[in-house]
Protein backbone atom coordinates (compact mmCIF):
# COMPACT_ATOMS: atom_id res chain seq x y z
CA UNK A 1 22.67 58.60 14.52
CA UNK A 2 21.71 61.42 16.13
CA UNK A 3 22.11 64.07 13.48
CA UNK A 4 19.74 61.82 11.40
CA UNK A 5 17.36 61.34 13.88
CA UNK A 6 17.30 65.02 14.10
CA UNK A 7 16.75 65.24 10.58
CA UNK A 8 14.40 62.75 10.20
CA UNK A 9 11.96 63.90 13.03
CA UNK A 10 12.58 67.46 11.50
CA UNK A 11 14.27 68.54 14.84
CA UNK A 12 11.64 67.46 16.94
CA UNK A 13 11.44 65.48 19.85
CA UNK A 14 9.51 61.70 18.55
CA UNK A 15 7.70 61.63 22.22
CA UNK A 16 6.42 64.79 22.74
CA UNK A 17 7.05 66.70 19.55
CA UNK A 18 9.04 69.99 21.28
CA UNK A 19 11.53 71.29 19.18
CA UNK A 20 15.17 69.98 20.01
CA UNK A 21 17.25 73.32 20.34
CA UNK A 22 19.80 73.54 17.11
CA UNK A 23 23.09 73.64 19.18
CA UNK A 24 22.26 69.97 20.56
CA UNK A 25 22.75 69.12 16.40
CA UNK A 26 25.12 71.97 15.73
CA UNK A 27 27.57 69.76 19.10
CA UNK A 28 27.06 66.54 17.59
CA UNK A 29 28.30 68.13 14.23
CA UNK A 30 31.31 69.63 15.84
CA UNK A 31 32.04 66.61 17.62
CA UNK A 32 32.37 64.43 14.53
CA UNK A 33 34.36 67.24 13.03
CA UNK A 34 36.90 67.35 15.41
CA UNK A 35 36.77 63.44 15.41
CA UNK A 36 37.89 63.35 11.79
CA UNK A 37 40.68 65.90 11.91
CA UNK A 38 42.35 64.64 14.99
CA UNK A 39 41.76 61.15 13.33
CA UNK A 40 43.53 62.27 9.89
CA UNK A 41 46.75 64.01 12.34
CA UNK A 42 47.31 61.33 14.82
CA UNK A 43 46.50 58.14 13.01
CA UNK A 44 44.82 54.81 14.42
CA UNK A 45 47.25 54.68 17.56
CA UNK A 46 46.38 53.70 21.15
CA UNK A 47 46.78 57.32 22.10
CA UNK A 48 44.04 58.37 19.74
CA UNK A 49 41.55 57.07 22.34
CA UNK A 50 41.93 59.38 24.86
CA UNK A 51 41.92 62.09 22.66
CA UNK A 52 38.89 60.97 21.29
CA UNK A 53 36.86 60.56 24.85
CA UNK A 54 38.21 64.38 25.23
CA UNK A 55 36.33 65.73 22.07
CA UNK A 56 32.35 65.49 23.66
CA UNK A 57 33.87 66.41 26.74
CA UNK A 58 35.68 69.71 25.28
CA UNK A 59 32.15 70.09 23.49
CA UNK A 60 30.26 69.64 26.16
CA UNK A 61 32.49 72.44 28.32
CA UNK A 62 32.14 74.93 25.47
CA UNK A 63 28.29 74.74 25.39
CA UNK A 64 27.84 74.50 28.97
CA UNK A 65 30.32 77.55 30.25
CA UNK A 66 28.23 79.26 26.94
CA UNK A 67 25.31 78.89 28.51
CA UNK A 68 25.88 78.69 32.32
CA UNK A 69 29.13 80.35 32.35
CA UNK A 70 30.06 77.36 34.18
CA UNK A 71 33.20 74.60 34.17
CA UNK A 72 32.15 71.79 35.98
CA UNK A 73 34.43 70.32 38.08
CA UNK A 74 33.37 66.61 37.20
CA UNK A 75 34.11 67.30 32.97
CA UNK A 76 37.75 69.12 34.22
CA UNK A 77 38.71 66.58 35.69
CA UNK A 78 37.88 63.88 33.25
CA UNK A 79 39.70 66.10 30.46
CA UNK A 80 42.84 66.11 33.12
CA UNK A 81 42.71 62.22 33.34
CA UNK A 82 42.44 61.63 29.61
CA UNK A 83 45.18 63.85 29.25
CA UNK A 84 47.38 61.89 31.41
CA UNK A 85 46.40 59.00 29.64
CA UNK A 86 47.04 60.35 26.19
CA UNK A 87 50.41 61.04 27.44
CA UNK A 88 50.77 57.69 29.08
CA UNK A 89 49.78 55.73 25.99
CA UNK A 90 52.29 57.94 23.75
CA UNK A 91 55.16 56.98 26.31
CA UNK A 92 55.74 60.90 27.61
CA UNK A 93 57.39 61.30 31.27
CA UNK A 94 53.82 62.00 33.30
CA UNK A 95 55.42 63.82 35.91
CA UNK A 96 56.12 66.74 33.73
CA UNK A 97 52.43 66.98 32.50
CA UNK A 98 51.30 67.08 35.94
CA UNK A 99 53.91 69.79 36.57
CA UNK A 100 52.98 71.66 33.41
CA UNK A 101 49.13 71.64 34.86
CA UNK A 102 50.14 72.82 38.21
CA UNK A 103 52.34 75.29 36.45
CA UNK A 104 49.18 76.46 34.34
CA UNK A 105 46.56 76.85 37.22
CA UNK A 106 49.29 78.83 39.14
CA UNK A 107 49.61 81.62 36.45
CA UNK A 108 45.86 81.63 35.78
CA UNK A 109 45.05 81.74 39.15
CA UNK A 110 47.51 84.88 40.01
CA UNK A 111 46.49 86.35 36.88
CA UNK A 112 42.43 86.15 37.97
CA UNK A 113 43.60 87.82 41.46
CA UNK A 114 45.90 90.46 39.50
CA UNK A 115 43.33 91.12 37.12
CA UNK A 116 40.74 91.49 39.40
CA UNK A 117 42.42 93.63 42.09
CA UNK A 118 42.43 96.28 39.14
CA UNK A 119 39.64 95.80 37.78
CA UNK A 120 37.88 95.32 41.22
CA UNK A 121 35.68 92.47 40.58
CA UNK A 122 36.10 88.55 39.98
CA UNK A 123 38.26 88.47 36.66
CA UNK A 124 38.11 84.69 36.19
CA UNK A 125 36.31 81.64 37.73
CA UNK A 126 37.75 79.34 39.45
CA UNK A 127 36.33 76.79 36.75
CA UNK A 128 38.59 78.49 34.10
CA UNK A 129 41.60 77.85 36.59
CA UNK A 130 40.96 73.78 36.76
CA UNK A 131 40.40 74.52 32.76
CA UNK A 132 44.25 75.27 32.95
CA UNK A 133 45.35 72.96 34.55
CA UNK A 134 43.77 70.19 32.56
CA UNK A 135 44.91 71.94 29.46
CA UNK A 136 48.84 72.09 30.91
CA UNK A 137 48.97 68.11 31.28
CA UNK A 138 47.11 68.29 27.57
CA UNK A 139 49.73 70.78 26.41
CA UNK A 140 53.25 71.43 28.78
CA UNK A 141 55.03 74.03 29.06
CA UNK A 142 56.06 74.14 25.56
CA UNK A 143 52.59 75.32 24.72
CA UNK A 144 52.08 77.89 27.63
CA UNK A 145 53.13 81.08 25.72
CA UNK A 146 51.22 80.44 22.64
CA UNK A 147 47.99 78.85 25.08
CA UNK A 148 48.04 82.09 26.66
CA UNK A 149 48.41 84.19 23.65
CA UNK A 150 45.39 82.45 22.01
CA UNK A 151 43.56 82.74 25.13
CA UNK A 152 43.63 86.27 25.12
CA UNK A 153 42.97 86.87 21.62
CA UNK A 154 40.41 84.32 21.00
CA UNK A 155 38.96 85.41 24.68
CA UNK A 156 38.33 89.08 23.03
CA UNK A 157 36.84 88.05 19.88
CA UNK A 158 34.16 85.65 21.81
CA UNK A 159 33.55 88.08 24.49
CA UNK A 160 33.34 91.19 22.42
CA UNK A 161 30.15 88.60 20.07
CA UNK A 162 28.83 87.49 23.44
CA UNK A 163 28.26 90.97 24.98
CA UNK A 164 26.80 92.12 21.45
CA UNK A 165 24.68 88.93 21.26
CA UNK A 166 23.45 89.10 25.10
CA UNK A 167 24.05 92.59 26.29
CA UNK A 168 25.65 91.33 29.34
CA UNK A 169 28.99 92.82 30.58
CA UNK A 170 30.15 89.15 31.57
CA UNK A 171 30.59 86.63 29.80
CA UNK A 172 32.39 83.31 29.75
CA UNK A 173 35.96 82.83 29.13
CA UNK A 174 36.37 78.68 29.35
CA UNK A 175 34.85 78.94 25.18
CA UNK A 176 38.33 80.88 24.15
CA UNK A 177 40.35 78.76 26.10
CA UNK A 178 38.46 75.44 25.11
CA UNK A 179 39.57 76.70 21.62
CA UNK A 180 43.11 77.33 22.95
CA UNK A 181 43.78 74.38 23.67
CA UNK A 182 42.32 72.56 20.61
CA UNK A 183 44.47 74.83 18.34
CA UNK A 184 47.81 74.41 20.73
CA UNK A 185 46.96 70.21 20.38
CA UNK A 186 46.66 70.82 17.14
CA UNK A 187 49.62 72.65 16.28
């Protein structure tokens, strides 16, 4: 519905007639995207709910830390508890999900004070640590090498387009790590 609308009204808003910004459209798209491809991997189970509550939610962080370079707590969170009850509704032993996510935020975390003892400035938010730890209960430990991996590489690619696109030195790292875990899920 709402990619039509936007079509329809010619991406314009029906009240007032201000342009709606293409990446509202360009979410929406993404969103039904990932919808249909975790839809044709997982099948119509009870655990496909959860995972599909996470999709605007993963969206929604991607756009937001994009533009803010900002996590918010409240959309963490939710991603942690749908996690938990993706893995609750496939019949996985919670207790080492929750491990796996305190196991995740530990290693970010040291690695953001390593990081930025060297570098001498903040290296990573503290949004991109609770990112972590939502994606270790998504993921466990299984994952962690390859989540890590990705990270980095994906985190250089999106930083290195971000700084040509902005010509700011920062830039946010929860996009390459909201694409992390989507791949890791995925694989």
């Amino acid at each position: 519905i709402p990619v039509l609308s936007y079509l329809i009204q010619r991406g314009k808003c029906s009240y007032c007639s201000q342009k709606i910004a293409p990446f509202y459209i360009l979410a929406e798209c993404l969103s039904l995207f990932l919808a249909l491809v975790f839809y044709l991997l997982i099948g119509p189970v009870w655990a496909l709910i959860p995972v599909m509550m996470a999709i605007p939610v993963l969206v929604g962080l991607f756009f937001i830390d994009s533009a803010f370079r900002i996590l918010p707590d409240s959309l963490n969170i939710a991603l942690a508890i749908l996690g938990l009850a993706y893995h609750g509704l496939s019949h996985h032993a919670l207790l080492g999900y929750v491990l796996s996510g305190v196991i995740y935020a530990g290693a970010s975390y040291a690695l953001a004070l390593l990081v930025g003892r060297v570098l001498k400035k903040e290296a990573m938010g503290m949004g991109d640590v609770k990112f972590f730890a939502a994606a270790g209960i998504w993921l466990g430990m299984a994952s962690f090498s390859l989540f890590l991996i990705l990270s980095g590489v994906f985190g250089i690619a999106f930083g290195a387009l971000y700084k040509k696109a902005t010509k700011s030195e920062l830039f946010p790292f929860g996009p390459a790590l909201i694409i992390s875990l989507i791949v890791c899920f995925l694989l």
